[in-house]
C-alpha atoms as a PDB file:
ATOM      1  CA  UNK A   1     -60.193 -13.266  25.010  1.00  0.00           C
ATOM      2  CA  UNK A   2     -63.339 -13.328  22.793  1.00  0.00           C
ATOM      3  CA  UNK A   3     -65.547 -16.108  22.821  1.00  0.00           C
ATOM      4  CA  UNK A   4     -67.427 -14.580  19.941  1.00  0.00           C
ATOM      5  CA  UNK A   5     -66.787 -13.174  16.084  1.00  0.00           C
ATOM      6  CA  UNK A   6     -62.768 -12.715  15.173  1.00  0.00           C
ATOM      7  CA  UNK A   7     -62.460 -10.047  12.503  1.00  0.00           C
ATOM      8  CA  UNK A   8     -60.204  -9.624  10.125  1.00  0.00           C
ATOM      9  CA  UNK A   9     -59.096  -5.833   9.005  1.00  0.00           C
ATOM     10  CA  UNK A  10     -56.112  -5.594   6.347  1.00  0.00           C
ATOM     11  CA  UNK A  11     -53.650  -2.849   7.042  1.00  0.00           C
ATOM     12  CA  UNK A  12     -51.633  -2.375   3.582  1.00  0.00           C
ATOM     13  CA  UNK A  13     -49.469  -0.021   5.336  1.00  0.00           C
ATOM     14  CA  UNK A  14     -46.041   0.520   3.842  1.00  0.00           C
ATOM     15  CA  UNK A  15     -45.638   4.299   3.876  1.00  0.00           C
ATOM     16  CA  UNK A  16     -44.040   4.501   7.576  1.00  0.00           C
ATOM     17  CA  UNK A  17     -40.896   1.770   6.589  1.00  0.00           C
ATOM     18  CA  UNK A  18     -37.588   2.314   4.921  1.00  0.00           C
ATOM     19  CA  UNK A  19     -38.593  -1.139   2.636  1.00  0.00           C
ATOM     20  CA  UNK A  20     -41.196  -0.958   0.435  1.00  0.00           C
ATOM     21  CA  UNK A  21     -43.564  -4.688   0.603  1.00  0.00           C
ATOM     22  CA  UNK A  22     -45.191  -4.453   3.505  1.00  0.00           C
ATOM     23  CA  UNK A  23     -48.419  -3.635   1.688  1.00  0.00           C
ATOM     24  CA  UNK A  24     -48.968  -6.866   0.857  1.00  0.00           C
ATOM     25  CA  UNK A  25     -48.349  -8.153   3.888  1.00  0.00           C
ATOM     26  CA  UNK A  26     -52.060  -8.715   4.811  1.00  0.00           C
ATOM     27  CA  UNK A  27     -52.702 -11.499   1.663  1.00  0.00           C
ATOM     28  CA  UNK A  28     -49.709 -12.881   2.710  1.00  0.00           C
ATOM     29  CA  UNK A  29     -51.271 -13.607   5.991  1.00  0.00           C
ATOM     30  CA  UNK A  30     -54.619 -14.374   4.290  1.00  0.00           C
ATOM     31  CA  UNK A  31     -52.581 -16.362   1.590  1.00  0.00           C
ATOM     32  CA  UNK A  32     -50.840 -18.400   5.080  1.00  0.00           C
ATOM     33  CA  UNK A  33     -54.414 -19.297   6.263  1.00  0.00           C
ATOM     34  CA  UNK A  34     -55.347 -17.185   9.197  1.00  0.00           C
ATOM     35  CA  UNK A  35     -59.401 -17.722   8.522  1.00  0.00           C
ATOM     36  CA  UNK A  36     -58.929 -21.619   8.148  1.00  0.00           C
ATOM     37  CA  UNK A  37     -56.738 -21.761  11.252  1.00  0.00           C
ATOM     38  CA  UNK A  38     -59.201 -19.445  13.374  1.00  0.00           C
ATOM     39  CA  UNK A  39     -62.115 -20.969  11.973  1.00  0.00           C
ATOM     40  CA  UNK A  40     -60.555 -24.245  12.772  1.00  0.00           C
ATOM     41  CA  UNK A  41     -60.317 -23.183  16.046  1.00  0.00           C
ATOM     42  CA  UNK A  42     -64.369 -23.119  16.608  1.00  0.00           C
ATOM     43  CA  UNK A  43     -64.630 -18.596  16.086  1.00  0.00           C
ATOM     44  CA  UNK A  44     -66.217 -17.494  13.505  1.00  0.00           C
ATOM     45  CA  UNK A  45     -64.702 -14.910  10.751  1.00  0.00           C
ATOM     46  CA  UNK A  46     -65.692 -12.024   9.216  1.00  0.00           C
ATOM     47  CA  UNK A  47     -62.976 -10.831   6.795  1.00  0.00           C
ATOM     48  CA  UNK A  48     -64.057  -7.030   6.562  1.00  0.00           C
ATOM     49  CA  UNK A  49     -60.901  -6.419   3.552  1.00  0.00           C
ATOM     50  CA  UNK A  50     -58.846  -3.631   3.879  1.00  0.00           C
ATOM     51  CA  UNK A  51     -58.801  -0.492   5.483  1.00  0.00           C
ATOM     52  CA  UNK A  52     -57.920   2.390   3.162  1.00  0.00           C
ATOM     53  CA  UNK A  53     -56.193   5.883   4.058  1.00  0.00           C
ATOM     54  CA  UNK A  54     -58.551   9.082   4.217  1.00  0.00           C
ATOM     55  CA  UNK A  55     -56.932  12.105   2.473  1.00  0.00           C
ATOM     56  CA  UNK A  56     -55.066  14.455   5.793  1.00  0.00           C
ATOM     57  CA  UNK A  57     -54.377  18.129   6.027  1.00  0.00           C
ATOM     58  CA  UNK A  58     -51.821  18.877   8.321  1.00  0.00           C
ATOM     59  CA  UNK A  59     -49.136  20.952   9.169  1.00  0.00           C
ATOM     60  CA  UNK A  60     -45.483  21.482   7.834  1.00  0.00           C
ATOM     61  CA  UNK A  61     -43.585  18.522   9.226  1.00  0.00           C
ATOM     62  CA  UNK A  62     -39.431  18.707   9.831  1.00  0.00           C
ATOM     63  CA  UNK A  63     -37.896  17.979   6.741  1.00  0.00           C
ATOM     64  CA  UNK A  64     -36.411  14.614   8.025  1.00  0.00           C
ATOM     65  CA  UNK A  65     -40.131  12.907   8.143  1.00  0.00           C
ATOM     66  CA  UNK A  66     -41.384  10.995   5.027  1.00  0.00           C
ATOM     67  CA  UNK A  67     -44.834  10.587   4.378  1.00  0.00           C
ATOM     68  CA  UNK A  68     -46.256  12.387   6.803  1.00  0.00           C
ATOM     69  CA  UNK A  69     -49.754  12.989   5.527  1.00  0.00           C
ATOM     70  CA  UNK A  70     -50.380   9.558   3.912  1.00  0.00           C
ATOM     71  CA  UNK A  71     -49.203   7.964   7.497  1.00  0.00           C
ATOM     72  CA  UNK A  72     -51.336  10.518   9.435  1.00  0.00           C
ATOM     73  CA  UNK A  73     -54.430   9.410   6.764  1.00  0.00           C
ATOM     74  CA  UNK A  74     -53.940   5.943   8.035  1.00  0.00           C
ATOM     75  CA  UNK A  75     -54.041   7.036  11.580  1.00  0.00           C
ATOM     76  CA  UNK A  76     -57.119   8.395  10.869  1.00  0.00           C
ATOM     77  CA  UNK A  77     -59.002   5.801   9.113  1.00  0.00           C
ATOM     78  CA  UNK A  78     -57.542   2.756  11.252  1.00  0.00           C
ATOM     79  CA  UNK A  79     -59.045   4.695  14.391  1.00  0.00           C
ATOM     80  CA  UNK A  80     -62.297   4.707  13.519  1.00  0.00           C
ATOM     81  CA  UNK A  81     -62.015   1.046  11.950  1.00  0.00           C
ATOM     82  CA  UNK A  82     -60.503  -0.543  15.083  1.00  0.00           C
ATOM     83  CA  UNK A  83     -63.178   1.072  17.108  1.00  0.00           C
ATOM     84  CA  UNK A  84     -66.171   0.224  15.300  1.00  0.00           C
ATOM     85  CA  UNK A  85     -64.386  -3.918  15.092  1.00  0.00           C
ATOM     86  CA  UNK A  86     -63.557  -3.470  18.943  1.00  0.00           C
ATOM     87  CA  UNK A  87     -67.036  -3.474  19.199  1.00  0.00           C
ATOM     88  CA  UNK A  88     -68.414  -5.971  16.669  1.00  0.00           C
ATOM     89  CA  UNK A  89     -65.867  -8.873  18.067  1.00  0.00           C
ATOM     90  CA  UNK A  90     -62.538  -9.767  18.297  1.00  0.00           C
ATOM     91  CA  UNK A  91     -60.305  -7.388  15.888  1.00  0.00           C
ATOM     92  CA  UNK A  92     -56.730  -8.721  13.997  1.00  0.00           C
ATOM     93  CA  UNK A  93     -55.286  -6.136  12.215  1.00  0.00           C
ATOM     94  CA  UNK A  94     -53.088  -7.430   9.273  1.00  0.00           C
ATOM     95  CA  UNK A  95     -50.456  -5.228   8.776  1.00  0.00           C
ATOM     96  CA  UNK A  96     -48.693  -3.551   6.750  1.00  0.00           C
ATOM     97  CA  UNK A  97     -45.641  -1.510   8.956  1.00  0.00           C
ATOM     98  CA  UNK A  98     -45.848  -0.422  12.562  1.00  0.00           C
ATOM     99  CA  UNK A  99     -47.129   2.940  11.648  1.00  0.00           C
ATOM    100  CA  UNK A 100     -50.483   1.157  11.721  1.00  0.00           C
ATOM    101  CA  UNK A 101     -50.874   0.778  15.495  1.00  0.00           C
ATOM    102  CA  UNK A 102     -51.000   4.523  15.858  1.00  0.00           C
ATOM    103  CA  UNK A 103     -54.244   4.044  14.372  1.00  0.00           C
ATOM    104  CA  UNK A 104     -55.309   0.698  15.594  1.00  0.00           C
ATOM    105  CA  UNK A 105     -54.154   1.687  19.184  1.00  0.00           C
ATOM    106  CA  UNK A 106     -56.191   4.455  19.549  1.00  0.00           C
ATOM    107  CA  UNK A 107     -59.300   3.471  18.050  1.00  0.00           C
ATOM    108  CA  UNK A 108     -58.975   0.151  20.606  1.00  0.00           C
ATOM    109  CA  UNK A 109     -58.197   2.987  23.478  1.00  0.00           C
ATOM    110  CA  UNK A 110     -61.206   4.762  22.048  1.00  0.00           C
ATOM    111  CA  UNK A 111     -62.809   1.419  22.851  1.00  0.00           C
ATOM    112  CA  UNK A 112     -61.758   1.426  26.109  1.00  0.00           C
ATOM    113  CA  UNK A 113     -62.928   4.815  27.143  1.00  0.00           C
ATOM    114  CA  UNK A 114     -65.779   4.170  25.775  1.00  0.00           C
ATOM    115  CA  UNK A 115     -65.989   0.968  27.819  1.00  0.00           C
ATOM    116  CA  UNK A 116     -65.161   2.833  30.974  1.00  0.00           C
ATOM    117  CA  UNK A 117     -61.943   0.024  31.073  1.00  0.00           C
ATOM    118  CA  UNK A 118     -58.297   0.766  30.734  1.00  0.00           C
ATOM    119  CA  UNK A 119     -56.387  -0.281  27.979  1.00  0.00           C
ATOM    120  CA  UNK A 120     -53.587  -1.699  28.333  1.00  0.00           C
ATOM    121  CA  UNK A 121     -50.801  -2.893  25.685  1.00  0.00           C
ATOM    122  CA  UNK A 122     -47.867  -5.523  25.292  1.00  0.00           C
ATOM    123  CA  UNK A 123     -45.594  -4.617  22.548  1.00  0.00           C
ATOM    124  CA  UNK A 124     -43.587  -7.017  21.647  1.00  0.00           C
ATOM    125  CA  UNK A 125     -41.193  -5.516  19.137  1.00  0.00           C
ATOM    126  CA  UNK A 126     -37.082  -5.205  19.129  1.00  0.00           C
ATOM    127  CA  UNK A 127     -37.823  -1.553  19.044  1.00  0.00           C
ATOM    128  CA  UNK A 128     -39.935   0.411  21.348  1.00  0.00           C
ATOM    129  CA  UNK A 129     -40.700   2.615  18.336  1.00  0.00           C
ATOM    130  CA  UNK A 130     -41.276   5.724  20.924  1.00  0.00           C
ATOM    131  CA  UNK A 131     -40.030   8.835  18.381  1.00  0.00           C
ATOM    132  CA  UNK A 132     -42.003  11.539  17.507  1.00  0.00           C
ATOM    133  CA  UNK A 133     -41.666  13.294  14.003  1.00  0.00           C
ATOM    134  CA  UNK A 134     -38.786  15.754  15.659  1.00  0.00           C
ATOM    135  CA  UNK A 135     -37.002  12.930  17.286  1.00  0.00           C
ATOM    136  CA  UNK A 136     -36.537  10.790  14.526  1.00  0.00           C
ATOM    137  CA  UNK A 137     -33.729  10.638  12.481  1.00  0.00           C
ATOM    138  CA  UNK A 138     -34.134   8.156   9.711  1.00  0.00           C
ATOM    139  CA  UNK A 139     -37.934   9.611   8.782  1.00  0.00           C
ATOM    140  CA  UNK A 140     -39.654   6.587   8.792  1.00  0.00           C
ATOM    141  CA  UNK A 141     -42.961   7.044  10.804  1.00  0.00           C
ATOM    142  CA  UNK A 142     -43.352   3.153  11.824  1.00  0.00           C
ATOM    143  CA  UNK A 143     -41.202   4.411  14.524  1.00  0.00           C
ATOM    144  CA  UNK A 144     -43.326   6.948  16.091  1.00  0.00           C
ATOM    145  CA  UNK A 145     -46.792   4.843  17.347  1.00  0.00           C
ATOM    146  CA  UNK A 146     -46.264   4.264  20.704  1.00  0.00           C
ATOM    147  CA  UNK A 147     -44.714   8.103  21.147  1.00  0.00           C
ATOM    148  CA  UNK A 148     -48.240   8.799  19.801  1.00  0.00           C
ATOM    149  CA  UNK A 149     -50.642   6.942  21.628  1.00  0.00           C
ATOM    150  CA  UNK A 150     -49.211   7.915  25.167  1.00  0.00           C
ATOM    151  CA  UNK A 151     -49.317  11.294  24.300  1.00  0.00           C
ATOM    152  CA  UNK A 152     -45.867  11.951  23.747  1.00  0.00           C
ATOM    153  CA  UNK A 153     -45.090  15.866  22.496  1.00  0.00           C
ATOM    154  CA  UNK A 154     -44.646  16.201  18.983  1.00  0.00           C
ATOM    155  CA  UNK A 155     -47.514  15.558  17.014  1.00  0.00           C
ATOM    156  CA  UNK A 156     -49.823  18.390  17.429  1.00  0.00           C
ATOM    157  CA  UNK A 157     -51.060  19.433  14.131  1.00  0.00           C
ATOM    158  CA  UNK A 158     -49.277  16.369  12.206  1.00  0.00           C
ATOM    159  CA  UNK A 159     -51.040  13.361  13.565  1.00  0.00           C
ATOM    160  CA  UNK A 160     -55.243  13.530  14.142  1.00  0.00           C
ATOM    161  CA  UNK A 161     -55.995  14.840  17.493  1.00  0.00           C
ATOM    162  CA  UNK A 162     -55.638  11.941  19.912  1.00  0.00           C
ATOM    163  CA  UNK A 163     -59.144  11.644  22.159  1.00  0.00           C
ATOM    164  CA  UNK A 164     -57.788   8.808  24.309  1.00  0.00           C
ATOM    165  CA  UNK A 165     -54.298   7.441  25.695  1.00  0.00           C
ATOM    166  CA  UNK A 166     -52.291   5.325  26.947  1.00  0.00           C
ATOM    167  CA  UNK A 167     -51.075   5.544  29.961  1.00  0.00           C
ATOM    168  CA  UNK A 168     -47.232   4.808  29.897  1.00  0.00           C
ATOM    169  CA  UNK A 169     -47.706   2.360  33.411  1.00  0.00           C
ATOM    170  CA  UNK A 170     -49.762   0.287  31.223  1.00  0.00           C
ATOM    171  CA  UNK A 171     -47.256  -0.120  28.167  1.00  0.00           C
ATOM    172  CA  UNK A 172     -45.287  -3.923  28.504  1.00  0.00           C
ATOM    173  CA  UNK A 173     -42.331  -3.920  25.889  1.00  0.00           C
ATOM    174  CA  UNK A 174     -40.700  -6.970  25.482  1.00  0.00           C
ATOM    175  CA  UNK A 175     -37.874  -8.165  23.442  1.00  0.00           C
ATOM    176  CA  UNK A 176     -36.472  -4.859  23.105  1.00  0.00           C
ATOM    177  CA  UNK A 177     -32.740  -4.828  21.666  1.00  0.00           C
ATOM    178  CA  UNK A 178     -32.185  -1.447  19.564  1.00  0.00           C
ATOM    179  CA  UNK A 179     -33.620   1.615  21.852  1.00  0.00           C
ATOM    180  CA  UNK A 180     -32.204   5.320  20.104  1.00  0.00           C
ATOM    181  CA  UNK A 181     -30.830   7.729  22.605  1.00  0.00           C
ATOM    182  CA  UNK A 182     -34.556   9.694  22.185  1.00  0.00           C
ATOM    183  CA  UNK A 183     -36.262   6.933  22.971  1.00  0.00           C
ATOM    184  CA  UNK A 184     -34.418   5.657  26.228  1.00  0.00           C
ATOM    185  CA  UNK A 185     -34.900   9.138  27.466  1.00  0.00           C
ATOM    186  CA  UNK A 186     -38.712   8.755  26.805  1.00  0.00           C
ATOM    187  CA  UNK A 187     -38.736   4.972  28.408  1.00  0.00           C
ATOM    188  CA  UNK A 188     -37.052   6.696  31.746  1.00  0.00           C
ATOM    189  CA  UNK A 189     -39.414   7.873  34.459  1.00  0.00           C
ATOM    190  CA  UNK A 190     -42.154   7.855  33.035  1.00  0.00           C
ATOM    191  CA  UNK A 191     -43.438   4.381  33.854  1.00  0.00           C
ATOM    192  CA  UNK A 192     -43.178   2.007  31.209  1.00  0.00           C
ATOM    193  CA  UNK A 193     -42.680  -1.580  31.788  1.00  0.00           C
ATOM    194  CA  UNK A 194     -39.115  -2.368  29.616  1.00  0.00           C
ATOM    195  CA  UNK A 195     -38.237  -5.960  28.981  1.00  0.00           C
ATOM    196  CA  UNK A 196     -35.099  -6.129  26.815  1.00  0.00           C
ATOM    197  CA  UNK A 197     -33.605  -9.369  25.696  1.00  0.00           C
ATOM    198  CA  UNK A 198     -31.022  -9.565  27.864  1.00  0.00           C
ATOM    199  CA  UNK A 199     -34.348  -9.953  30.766  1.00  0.00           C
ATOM    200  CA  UNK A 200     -35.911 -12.758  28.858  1.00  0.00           C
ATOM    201  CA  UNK A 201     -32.405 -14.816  28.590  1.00  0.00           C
ATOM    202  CA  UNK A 202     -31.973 -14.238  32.340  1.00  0.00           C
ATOM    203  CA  UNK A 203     -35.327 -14.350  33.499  1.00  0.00           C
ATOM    204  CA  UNK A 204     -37.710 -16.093  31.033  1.00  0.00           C
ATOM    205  CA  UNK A 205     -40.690 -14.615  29.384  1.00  0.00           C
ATOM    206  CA  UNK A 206     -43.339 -16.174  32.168  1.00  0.00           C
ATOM    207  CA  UNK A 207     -41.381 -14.426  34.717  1.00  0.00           C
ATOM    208  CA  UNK A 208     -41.531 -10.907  33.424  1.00  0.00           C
ATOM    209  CA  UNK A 209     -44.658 -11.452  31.824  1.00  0.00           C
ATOM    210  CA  UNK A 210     -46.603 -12.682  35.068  1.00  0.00           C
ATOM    211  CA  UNK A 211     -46.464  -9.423  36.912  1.00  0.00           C
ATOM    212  CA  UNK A 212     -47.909  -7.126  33.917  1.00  0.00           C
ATOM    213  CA  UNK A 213     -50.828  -9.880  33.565  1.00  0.00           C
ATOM    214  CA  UNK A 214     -52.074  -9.390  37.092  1.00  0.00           C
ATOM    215  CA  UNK A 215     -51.942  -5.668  36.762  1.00  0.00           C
ATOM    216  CA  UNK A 216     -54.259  -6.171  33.773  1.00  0.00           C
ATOM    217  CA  UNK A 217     -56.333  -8.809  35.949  1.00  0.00           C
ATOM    218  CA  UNK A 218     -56.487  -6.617  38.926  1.00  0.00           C
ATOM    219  CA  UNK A 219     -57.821  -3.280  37.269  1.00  0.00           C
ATOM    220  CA  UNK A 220     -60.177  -4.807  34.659  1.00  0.00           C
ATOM    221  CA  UNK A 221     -58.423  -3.828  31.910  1.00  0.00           C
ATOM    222  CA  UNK A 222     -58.537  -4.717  27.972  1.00  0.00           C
ATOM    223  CA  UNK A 223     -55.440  -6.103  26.474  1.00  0.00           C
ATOM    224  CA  UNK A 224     -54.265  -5.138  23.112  1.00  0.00           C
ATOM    225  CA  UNK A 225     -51.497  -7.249  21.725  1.00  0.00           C
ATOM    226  CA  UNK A 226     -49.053  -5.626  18.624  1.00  0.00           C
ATOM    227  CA  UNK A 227     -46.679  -8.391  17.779  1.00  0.00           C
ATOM    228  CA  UNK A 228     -43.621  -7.318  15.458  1.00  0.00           C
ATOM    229  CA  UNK A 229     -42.231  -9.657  12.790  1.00  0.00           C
ATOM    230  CA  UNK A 230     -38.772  -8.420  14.079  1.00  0.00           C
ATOM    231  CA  UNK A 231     -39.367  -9.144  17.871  1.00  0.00           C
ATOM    232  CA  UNK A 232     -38.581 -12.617  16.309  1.00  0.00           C
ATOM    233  CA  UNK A 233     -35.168 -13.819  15.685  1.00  0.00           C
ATOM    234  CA  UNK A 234     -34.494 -13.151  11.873  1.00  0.00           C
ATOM    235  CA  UNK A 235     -33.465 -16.999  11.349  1.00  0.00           C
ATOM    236  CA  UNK A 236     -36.582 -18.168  11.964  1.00  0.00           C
ATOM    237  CA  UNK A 237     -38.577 -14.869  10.820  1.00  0.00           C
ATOM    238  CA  UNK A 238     -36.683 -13.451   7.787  1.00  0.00           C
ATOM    239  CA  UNK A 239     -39.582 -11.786   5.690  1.00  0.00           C
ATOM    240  CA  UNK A 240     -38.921  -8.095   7.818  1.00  0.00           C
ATOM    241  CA  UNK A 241     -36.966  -5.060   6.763  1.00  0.00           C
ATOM    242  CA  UNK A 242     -35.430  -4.007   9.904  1.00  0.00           C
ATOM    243  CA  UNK A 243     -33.607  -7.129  11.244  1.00  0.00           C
ATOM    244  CA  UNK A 244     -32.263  -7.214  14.107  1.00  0.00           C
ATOM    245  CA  UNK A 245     -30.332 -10.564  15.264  1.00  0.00           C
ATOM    246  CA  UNK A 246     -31.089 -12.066  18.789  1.00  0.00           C
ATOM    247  CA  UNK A 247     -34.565 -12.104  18.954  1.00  0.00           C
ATOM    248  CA  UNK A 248     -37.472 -14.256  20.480  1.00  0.00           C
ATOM    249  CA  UNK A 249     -37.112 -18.164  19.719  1.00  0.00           C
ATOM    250  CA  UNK A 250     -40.559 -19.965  17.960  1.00  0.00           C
ATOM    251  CA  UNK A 251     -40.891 -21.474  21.636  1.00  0.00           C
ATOM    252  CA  UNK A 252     -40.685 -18.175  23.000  1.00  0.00           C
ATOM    253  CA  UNK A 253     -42.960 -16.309  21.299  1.00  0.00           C
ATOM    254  CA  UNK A 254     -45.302 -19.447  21.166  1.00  0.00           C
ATOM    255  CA  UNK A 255     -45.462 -19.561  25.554  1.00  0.00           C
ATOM    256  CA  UNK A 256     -46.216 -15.854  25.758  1.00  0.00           C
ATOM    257  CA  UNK A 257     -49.116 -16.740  23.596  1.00  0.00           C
ATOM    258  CA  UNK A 258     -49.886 -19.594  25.196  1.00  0.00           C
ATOM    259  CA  UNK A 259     -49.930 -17.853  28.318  1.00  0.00           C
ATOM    260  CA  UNK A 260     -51.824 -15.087  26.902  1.00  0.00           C
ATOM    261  CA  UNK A 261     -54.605 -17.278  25.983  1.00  0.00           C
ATOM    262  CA  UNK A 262     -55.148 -18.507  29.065  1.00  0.00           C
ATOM    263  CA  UNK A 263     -54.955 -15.490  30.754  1.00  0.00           C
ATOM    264  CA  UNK A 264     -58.329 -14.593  29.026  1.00  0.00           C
ATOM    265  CA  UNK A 265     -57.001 -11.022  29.136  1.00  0.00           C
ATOM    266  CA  UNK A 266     -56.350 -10.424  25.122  1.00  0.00           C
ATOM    267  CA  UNK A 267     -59.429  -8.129  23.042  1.00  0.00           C
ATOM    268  CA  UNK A 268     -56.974  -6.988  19.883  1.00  0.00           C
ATOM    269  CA  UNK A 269     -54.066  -7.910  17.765  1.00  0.00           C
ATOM    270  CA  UNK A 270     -51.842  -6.045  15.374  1.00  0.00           C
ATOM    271  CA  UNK A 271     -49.617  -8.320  13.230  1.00  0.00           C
ATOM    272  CA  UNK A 272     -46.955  -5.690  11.573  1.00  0.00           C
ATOM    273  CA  UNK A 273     -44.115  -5.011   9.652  1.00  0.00           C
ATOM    274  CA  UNK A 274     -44.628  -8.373   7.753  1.00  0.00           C
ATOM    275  CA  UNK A 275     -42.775  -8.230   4.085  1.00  0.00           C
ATOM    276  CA  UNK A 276     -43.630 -10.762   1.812  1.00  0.00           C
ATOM    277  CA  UNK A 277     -40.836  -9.678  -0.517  1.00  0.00           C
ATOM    278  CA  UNK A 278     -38.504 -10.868   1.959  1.00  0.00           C
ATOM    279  CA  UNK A 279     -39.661 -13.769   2.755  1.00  0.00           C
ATOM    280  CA  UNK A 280     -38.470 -17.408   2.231  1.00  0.00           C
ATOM    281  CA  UNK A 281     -41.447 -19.494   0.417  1.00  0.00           C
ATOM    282  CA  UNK A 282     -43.903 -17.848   2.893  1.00  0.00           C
ATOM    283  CA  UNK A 283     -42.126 -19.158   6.302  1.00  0.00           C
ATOM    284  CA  UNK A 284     -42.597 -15.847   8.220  1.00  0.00           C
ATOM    285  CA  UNK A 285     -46.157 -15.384   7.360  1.00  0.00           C
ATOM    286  CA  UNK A 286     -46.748 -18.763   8.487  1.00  0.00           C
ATOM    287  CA  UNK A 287     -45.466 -18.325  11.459  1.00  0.00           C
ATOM    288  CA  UNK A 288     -47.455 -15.319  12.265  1.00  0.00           C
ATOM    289  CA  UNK A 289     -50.346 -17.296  11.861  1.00  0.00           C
ATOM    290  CA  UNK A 290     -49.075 -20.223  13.926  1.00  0.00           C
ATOM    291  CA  UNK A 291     -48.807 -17.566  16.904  1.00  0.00           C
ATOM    292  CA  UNK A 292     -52.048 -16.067  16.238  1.00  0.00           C
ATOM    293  CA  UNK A 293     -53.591 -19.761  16.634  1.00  0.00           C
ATOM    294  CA  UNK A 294     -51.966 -20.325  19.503  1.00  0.00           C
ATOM    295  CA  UNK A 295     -53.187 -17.001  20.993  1.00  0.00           C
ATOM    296  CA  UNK A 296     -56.385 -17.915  20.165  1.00  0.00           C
ATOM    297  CA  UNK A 297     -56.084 -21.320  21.850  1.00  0.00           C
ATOM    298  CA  UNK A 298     -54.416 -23.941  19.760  1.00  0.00           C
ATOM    299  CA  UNK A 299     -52.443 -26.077  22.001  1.00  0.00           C
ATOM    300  CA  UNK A 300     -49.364 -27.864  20.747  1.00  0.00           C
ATOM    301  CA  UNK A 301     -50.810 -31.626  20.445  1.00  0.00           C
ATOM    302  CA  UNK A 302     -53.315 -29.763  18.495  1.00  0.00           C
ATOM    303  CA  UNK A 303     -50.921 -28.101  15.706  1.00  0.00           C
ATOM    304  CA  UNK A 304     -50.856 -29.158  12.028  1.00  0.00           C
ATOM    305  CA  UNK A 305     -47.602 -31.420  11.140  1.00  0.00           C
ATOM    306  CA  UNK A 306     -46.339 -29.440   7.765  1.00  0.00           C
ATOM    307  CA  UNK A 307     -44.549 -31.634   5.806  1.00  0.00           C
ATOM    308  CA  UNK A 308     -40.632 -31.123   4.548  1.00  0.00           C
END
């Protein structure tokens, strides 16, 4: 956790979802307050707009994928934009759809090498979004990051060349509830830490959470955080276009903050597949920025009362 500058990068990402609105998910989160509430908070801002896709070349993808070189464009562009804010501060990337943290990911792991640190990263998503472009079957690329940034097969000549991963030991999902047969075989053996929901009803999140921060603690390692509208129940987080019912609870999702905060461990956050078009009079977004707060180190005698 920074003690320093907390920068804000907008991710207008919609080209790896189904749904088009995610592109203006990042004023929605501006719109919701995110400065005033981190600036409230004692950090100061810097609001460095948003991020635009580079033109890509690449190679012929399988006819299933859509987008392919606007998504790999991102990629490139959010690399070298998370790596130069990894090193300026505190980064929060305002997303946009999970095809974002392909880029954010490994410009933070870029970071990292850089740092001589390992990176690791919770993903806290109903989906552990582990395809590659020949795995996936409905197309949509916000399903592919995490495939990407371990250095999964599949992406050679379709994604930029990736110059630093993830080791799959130092991947957390949690909150997982709809894994494709493709993706189960990628989450066996190969070390990934797996939380599905069914853990966190029997176990709690501090239980599972616990081990995965003291692995972090023990090897020096920099935490990057990419927190999914939908690893939130869609009653209390509607505004996402890939719903999937029995997810996190608002005091859930606000203890693994919590926790994270004072584990001191967090140095990046993705906030994704946030659709304002979806939304219900801007309750999702404002929930996102309730969790960043308490990320950050809001505590709960210290949260606004909204009125009714």
């Amino acid at each position: 956790m920074t003690d320093g500058k907390c920068i804000l990068l907008g991710a207008p990402v919609q080209d790896g979802a189904g749904r088009p609105g995610c592109i203006m998910g990042p004023d929605a989160l501006r719109t919701a307050g995110i400065a005033a509430a981190l600036t409230g908070l004692g950090f100061p801002v810097e609001d460095r707009g948003n991020v635009t896709a580079r033109p890509a070349d690449v190679a012929a993808a399988p006819p299933a994928v859509k987008q392919l070189d606007v998504v790999a464009g991102w990629t490139a562009a959010l690399t070298d934009a998370a790596r130069a804010a990894m090193r300026d501060g505190f980064p929060v990337f305002m997303g946009g759809d999970h095809a974002l943290s392909a880029g954010t990911v490994a410009g933070v792991a870029r970071h990292a090498q850089d740092a001589g640190r390992p990176l690791f990263v919770l993903w806290l998503d109903a989906h552990p979004d582990l395809h590659s472009p020949d795995t996936t079957r409905s197309g949509n690329l916000h399903g592919t990051p995490m495939a990407y940034v371990t250095g999964q097969p599949g992406f050679d000549g379709l994604f930029p060349p990736l110059r630093a991963r993830v080791a799959p030991a130092h991947v957390c999902f949690m909150g997982l509830r709809s894994v494709d047969e493709a993706e189960a075989a990628r989450l066996d053996g190969q070390g990934f830490v797996t939380h599905d929901m069914r853990a966190i009803d029997t176990h709690g999140v501090l239980r599972l959470l616990e081990p995965f921060l003291e692995q972090i603690a023990a090897a020096n390692g920099l935490l990057h955080v990419s927190l999914d509208v939908d690893f939130l129940d869609p009653e209390i987080a509607p505004a996402v276009g890939t719903t999937v019912p029995g997810g996190a609870t608002v005091r859930e999702a606000h203890l693994i903050m919590e926790r994270l905060h004072d584990s001191g461990l967090v140095t990046s956050l993705d906030l994704v597949e946030l659709n304002p078009f979806l939304d219900e009079r801007g309750r999702t977004a404002r929930l996102m920025v309730d969790l960043t707060a308490s990320l950050m180190g809001r505590r709960i005698l210290d949260r606004p009362t909204r009125s009714h």
